[in-house]
N, C-alpha and C. Protein backbone atom coordinates (compact mmCIF):
# COMPACT_ATOMS: atom_id res chain seq x y z
N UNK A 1 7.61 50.30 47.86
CA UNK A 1 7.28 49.11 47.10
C UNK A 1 6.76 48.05 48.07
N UNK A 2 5.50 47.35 47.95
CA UNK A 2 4.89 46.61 48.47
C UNK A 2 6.03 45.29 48.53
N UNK A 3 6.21 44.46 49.48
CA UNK A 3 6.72 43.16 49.56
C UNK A 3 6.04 42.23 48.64
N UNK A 4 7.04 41.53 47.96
CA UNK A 4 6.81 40.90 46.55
C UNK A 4 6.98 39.59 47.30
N UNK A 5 5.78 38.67 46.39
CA UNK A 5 5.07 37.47 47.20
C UNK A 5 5.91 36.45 46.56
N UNK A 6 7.05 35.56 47.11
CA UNK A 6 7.76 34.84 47.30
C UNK A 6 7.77 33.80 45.62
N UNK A 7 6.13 32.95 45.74
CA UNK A 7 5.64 32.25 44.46
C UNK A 7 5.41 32.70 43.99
N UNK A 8 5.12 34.13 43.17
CA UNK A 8 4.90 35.32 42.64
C UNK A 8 6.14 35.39 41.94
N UNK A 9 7.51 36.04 42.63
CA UNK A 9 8.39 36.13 42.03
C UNK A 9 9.30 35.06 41.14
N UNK A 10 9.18 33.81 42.16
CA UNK A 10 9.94 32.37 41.59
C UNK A 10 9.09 32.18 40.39
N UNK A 11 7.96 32.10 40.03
CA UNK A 11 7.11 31.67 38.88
C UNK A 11 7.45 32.74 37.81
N UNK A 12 7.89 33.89 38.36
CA UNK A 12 7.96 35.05 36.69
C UNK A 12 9.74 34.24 36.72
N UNK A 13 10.28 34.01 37.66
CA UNK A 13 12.19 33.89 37.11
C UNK A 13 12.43 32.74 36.70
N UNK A 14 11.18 31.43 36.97
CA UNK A 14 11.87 30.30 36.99
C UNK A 14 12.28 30.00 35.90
N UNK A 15 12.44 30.51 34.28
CA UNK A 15 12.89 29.90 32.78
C UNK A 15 13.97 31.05 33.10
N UNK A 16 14.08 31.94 33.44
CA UNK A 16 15.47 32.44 33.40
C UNK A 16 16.43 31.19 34.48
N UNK A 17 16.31 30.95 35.88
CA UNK A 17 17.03 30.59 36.59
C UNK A 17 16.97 29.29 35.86
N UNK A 18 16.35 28.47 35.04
CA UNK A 18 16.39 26.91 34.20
C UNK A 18 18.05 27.84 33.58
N UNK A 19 17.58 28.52 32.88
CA UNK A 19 18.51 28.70 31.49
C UNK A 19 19.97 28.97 32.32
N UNK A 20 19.75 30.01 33.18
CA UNK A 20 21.17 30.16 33.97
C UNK A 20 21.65 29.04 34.38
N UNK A 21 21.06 27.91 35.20
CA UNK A 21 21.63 26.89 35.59
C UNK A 21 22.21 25.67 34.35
N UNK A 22 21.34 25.51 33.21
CA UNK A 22 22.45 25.08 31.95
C UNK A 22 23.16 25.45 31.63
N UNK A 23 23.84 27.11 31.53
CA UNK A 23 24.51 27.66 30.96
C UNK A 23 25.62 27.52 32.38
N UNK A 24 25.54 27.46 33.14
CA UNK A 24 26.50 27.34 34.59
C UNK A 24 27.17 25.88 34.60
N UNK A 25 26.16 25.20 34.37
CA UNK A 25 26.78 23.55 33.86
C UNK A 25 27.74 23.27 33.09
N UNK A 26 26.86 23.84 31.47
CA UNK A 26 27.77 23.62 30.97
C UNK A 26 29.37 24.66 30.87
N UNK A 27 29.26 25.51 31.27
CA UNK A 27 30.47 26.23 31.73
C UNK A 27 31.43 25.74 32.34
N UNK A 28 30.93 24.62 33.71
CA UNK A 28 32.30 24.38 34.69
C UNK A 28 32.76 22.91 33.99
N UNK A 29 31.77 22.50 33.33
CA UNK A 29 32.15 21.24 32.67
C UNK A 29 32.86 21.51 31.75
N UNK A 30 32.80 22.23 30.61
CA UNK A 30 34.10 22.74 29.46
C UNK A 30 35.23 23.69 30.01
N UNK A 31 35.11 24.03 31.13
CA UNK A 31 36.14 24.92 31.67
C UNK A 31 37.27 23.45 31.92
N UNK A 32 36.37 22.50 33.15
CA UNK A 32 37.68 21.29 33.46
C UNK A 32 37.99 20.47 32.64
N UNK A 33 36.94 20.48 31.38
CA UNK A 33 37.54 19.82 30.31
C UNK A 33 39.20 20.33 29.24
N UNK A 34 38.49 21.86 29.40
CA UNK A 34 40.04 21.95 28.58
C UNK A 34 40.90 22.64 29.68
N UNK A 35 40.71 22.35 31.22
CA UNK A 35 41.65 22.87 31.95
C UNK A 35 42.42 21.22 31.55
N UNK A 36 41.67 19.99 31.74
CA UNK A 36 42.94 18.85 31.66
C UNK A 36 43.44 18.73 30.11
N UNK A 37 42.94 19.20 29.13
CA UNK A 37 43.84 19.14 28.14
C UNK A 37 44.63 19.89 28.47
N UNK A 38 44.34 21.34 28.62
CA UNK A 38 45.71 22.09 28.82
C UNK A 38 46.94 21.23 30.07
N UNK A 39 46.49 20.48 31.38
CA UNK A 39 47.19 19.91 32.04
C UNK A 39 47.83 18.75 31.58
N UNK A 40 47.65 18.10 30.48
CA UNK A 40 48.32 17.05 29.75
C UNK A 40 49.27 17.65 28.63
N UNK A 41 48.91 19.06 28.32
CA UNK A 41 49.98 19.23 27.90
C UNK A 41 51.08 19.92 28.16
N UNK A 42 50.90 20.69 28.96
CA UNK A 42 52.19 20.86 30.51
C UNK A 42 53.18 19.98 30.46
N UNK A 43 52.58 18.59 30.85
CA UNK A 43 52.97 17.40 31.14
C UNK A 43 54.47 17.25 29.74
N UNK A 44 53.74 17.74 28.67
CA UNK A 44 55.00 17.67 27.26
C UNK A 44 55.78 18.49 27.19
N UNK A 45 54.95 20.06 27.53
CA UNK A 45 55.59 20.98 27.07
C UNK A 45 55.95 21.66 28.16
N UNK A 46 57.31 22.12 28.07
CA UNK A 46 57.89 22.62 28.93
C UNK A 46 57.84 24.17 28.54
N UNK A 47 56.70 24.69 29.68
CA UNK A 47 56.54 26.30 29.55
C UNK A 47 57.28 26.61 31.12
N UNK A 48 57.82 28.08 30.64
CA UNK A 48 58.52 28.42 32.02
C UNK A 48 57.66 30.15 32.05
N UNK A 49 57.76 30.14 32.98
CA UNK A 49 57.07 31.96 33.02
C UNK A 49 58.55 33.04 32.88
N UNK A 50 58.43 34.40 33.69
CA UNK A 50 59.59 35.44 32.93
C UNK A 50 60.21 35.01 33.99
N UNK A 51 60.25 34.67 34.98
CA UNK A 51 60.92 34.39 36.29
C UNK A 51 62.44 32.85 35.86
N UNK A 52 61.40 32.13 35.10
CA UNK A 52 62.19 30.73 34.15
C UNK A 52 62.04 29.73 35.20
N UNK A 53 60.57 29.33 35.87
CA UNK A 53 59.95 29.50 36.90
C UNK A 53 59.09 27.86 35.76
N UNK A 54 58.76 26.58 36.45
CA UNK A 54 58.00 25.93 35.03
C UNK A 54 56.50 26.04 35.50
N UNK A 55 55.80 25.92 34.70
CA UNK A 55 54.72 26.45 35.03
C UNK A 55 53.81 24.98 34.87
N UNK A 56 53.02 24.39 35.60
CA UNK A 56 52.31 23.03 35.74
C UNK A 56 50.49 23.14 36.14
N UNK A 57 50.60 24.45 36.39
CA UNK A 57 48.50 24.44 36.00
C UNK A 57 48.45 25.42 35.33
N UNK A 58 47.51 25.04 33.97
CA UNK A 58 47.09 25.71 32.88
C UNK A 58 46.43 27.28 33.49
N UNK A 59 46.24 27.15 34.67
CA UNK A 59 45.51 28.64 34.61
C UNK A 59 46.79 29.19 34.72
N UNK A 60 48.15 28.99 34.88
CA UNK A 60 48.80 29.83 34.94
C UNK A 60 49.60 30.26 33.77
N UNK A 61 49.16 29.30 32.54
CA UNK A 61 49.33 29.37 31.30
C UNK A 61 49.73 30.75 30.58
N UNK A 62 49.02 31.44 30.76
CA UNK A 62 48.88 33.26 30.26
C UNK A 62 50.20 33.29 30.99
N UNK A 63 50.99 33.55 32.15
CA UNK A 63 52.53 33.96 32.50
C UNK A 63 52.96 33.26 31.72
N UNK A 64 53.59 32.34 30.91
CA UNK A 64 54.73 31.97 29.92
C UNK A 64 55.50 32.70 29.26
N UNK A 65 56.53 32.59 28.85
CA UNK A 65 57.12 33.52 28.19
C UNK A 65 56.30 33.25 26.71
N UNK A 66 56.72 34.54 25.66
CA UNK A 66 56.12 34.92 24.53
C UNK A 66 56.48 33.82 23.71
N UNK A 67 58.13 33.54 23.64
CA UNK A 67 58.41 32.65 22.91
C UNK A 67 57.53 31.11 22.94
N UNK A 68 56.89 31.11 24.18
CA UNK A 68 56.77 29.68 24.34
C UNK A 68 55.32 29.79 23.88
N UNK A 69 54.19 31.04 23.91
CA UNK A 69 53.11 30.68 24.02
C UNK A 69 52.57 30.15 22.42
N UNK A 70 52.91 30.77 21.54
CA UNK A 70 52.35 30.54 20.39
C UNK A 70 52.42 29.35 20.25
N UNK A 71 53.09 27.89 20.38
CA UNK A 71 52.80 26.62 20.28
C UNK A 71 52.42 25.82 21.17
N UNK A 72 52.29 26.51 22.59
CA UNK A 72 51.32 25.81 23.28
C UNK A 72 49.83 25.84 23.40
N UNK A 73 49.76 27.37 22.78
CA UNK A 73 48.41 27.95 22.23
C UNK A 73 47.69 26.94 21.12
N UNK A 74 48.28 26.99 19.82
CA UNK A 74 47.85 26.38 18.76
C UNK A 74 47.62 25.08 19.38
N UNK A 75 48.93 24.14 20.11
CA UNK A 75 48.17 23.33 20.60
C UNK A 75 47.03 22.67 21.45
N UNK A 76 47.00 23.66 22.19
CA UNK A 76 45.77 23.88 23.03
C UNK A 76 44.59 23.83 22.40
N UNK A 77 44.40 24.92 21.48
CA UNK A 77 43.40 24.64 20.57
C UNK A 77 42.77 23.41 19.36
N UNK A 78 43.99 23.01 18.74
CA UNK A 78 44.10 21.49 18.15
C UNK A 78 43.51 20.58 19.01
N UNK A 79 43.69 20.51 20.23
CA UNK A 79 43.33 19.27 20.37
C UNK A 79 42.04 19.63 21.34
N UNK A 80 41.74 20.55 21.68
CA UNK A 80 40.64 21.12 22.19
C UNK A 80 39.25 21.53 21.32
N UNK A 81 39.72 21.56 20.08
CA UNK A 81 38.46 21.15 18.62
C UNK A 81 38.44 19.79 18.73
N UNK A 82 39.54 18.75 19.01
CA UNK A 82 39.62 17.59 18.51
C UNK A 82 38.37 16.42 19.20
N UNK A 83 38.81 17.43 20.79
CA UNK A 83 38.38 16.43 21.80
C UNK A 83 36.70 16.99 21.87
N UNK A 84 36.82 18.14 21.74
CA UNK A 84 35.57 18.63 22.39
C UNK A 84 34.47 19.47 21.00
N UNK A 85 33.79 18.54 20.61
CA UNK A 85 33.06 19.65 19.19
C UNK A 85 32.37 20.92 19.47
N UNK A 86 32.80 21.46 18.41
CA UNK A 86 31.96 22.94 18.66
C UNK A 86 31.73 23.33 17.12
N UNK A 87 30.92 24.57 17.41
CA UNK A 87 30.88 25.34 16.05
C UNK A 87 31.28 26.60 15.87
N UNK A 88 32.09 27.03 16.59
CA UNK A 88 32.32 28.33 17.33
C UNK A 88 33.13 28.84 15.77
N UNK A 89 34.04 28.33 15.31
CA UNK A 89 34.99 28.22 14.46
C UNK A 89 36.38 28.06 15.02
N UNK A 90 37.13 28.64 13.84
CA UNK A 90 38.90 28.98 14.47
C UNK A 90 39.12 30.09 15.42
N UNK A 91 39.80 29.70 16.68
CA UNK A 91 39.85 30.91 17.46
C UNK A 91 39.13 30.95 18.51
N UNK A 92 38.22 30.02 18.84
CA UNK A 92 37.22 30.27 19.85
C UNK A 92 37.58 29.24 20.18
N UNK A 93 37.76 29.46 21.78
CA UNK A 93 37.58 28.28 22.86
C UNK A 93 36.38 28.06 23.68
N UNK A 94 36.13 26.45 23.38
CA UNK A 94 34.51 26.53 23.81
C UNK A 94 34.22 26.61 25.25
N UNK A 95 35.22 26.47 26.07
CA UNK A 95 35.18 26.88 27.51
C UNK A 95 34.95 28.61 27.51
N UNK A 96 35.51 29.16 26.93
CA UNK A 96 35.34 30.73 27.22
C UNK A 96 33.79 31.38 26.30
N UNK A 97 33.47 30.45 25.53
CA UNK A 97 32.52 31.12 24.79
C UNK A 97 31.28 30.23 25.51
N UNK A 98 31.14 29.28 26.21
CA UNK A 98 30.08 28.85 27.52
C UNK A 98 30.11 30.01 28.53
N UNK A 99 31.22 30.37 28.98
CA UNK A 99 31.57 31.29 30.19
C UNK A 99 30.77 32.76 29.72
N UNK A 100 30.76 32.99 28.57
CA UNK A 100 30.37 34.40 28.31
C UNK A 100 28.52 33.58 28.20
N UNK A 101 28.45 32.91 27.41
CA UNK A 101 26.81 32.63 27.42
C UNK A 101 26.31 32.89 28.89
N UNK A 102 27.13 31.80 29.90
CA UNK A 102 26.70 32.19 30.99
C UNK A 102 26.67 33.08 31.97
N UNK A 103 27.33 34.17 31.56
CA UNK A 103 27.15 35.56 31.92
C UNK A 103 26.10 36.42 31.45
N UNK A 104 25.80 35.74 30.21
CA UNK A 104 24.53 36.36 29.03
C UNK A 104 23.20 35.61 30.07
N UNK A 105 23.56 34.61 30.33
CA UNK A 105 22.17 34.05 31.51
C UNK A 105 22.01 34.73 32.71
N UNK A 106 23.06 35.23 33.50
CA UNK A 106 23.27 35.55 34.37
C UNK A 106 22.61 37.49 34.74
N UNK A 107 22.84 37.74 33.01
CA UNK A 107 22.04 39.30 33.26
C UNK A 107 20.85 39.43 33.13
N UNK A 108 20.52 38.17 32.10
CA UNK A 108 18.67 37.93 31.60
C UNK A 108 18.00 37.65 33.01
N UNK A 109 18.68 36.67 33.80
CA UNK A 109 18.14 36.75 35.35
C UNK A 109 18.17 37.97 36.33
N UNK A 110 19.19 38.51 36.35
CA UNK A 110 19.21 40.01 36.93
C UNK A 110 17.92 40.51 36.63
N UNK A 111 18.38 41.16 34.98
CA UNK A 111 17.22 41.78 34.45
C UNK A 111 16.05 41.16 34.90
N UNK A 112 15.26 40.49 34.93
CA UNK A 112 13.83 39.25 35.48
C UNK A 112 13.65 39.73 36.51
N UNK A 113 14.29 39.83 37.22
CA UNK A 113 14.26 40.03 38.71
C UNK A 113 14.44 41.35 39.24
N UNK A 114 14.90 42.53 38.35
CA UNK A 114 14.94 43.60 38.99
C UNK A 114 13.83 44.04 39.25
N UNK A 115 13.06 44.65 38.32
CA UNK A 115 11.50 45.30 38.48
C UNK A 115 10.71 44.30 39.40
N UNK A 116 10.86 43.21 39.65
CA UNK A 116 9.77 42.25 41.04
C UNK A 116 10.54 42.58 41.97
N UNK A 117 11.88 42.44 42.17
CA UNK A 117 12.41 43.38 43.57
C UNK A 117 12.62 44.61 44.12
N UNK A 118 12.33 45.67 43.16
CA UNK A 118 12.59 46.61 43.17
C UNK A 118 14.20 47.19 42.68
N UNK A 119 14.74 46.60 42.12
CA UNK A 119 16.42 47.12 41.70
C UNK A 119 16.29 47.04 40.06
N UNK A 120 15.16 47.11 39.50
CA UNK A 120 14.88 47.49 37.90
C UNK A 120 15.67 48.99 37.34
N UNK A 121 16.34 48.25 36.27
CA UNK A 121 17.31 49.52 35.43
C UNK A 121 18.32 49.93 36.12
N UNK A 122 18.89 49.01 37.33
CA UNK A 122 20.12 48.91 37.82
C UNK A 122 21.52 48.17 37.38
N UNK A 123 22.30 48.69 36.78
CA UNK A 123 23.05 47.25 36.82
C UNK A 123 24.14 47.25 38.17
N UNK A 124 24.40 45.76 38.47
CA UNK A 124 24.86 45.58 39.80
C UNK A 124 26.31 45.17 38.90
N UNK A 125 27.31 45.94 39.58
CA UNK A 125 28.89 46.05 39.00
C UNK A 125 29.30 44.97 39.75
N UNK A 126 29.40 45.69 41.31
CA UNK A 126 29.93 44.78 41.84
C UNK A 126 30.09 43.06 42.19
N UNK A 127 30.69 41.95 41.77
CA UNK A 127 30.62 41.01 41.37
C UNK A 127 29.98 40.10 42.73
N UNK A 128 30.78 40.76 44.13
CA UNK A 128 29.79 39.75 45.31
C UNK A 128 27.90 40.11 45.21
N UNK A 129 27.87 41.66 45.58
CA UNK A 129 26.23 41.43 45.10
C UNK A 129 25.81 40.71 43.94
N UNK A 130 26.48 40.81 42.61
CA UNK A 130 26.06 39.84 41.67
C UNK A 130 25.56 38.69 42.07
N UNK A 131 26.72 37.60 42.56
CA UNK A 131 26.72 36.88 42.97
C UNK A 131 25.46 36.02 44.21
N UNK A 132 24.89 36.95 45.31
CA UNK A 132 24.59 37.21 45.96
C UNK A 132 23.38 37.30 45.09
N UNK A 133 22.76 38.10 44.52
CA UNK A 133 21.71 38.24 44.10
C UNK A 133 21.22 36.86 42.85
N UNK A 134 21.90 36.62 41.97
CA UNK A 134 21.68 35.09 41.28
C UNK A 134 21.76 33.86 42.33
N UNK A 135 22.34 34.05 43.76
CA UNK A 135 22.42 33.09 44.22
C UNK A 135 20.71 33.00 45.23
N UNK A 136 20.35 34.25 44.92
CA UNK A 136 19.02 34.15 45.82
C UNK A 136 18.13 34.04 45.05
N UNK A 137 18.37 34.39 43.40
CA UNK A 137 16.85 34.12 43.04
C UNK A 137 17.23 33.08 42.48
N UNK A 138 18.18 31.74 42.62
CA UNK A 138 18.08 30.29 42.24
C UNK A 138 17.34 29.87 43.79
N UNK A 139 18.09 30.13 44.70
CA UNK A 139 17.61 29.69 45.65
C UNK A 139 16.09 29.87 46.10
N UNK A 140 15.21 31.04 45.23
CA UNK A 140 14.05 30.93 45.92
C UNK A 140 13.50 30.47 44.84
N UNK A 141 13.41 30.47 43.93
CA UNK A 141 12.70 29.23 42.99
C UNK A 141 12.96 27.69 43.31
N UNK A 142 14.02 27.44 43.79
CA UNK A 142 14.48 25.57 44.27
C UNK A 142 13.34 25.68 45.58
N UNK A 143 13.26 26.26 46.66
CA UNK A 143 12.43 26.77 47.61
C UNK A 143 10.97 26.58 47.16
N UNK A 144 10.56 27.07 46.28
CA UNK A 144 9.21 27.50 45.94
C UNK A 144 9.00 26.31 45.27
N UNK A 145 9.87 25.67 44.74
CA UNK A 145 9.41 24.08 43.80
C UNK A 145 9.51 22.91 44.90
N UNK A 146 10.55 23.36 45.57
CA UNK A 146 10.59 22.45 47.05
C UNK A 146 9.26 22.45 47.31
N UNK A 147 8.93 23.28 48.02
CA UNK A 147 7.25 23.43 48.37
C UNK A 147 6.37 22.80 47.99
N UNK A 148 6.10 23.33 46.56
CA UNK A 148 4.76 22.81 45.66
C UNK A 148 5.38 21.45 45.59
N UNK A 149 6.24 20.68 45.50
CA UNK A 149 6.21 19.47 45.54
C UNK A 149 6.24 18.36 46.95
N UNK A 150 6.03 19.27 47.84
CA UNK A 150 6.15 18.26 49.45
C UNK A 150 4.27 17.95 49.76
């Protein structure tokens, strides 16, 4: 495979890498949004894990005991429709349903980019190449717009 010409490639990815980078936004922004609801309500509710251990950051929320989760759950969600609108319905948290969009961005860019690099009809499992590879084709489109604009 011939070496693929730098502004060549950034110009076919750059509406994928736009869309990935909204969908990445808004992801870490509704993630810390209902990470501090869930942290305010810690603050009330006294969850302990199986250990009887209290538990004070929401990511550690999932260890609670059984008894405790079902009303810290519902509440979680109550006030996480309250604070934050969505249309998702009942049941969906809009932090986790950003997180999956932006995984849905994250393959449309793969995909974009395989056949100009040569890794077309691959999928990449492993999560550091993932990583690694969305982090290079943002970076060579910011590069290539860097450019055309100096």
């Amino acid at each position: 495979m011939p070496t693929p010409n730098p502004a060549a490639v950034a110009s076919a990815i750059t509406d994928e890498v736009a869309a990935y980078l909204v969908a990445r936004a808004k992801s870490e922004v509704l993630a810390e949004k209902v990470a501090a609801i869930g942290a305010a309500l810690l603050a009330e509710f006294v969850l302990t894990d199986e250990d009887g251990d209290r538990i004070t950051d929401p990511a550690d929320a999932w260890t609670c005991r059984d008894e405790d989760a079902a009303g810290y759950y519902a509440e979680l969600e109550a006030r996480t429709n309250a604070e934050i609108p969505h249309d998702h319905g009942a049941g969906f948290c809009p932090a986790l349903v950003a997180a999956s969009a932006m995984r849905d961005a994250e393959e449309a860019l793969l995909t974009a980019m395989g056949p100009l690099l040569g890794f077309g009809g691959i999928t990449i499992h492993r999560l550091d190449l993932r990583r690694k590879m969305i982090d290079n084709g943002v970076g060579l489109v910011l590069a290539v717009e860097r450019e055309l604009a100096a």
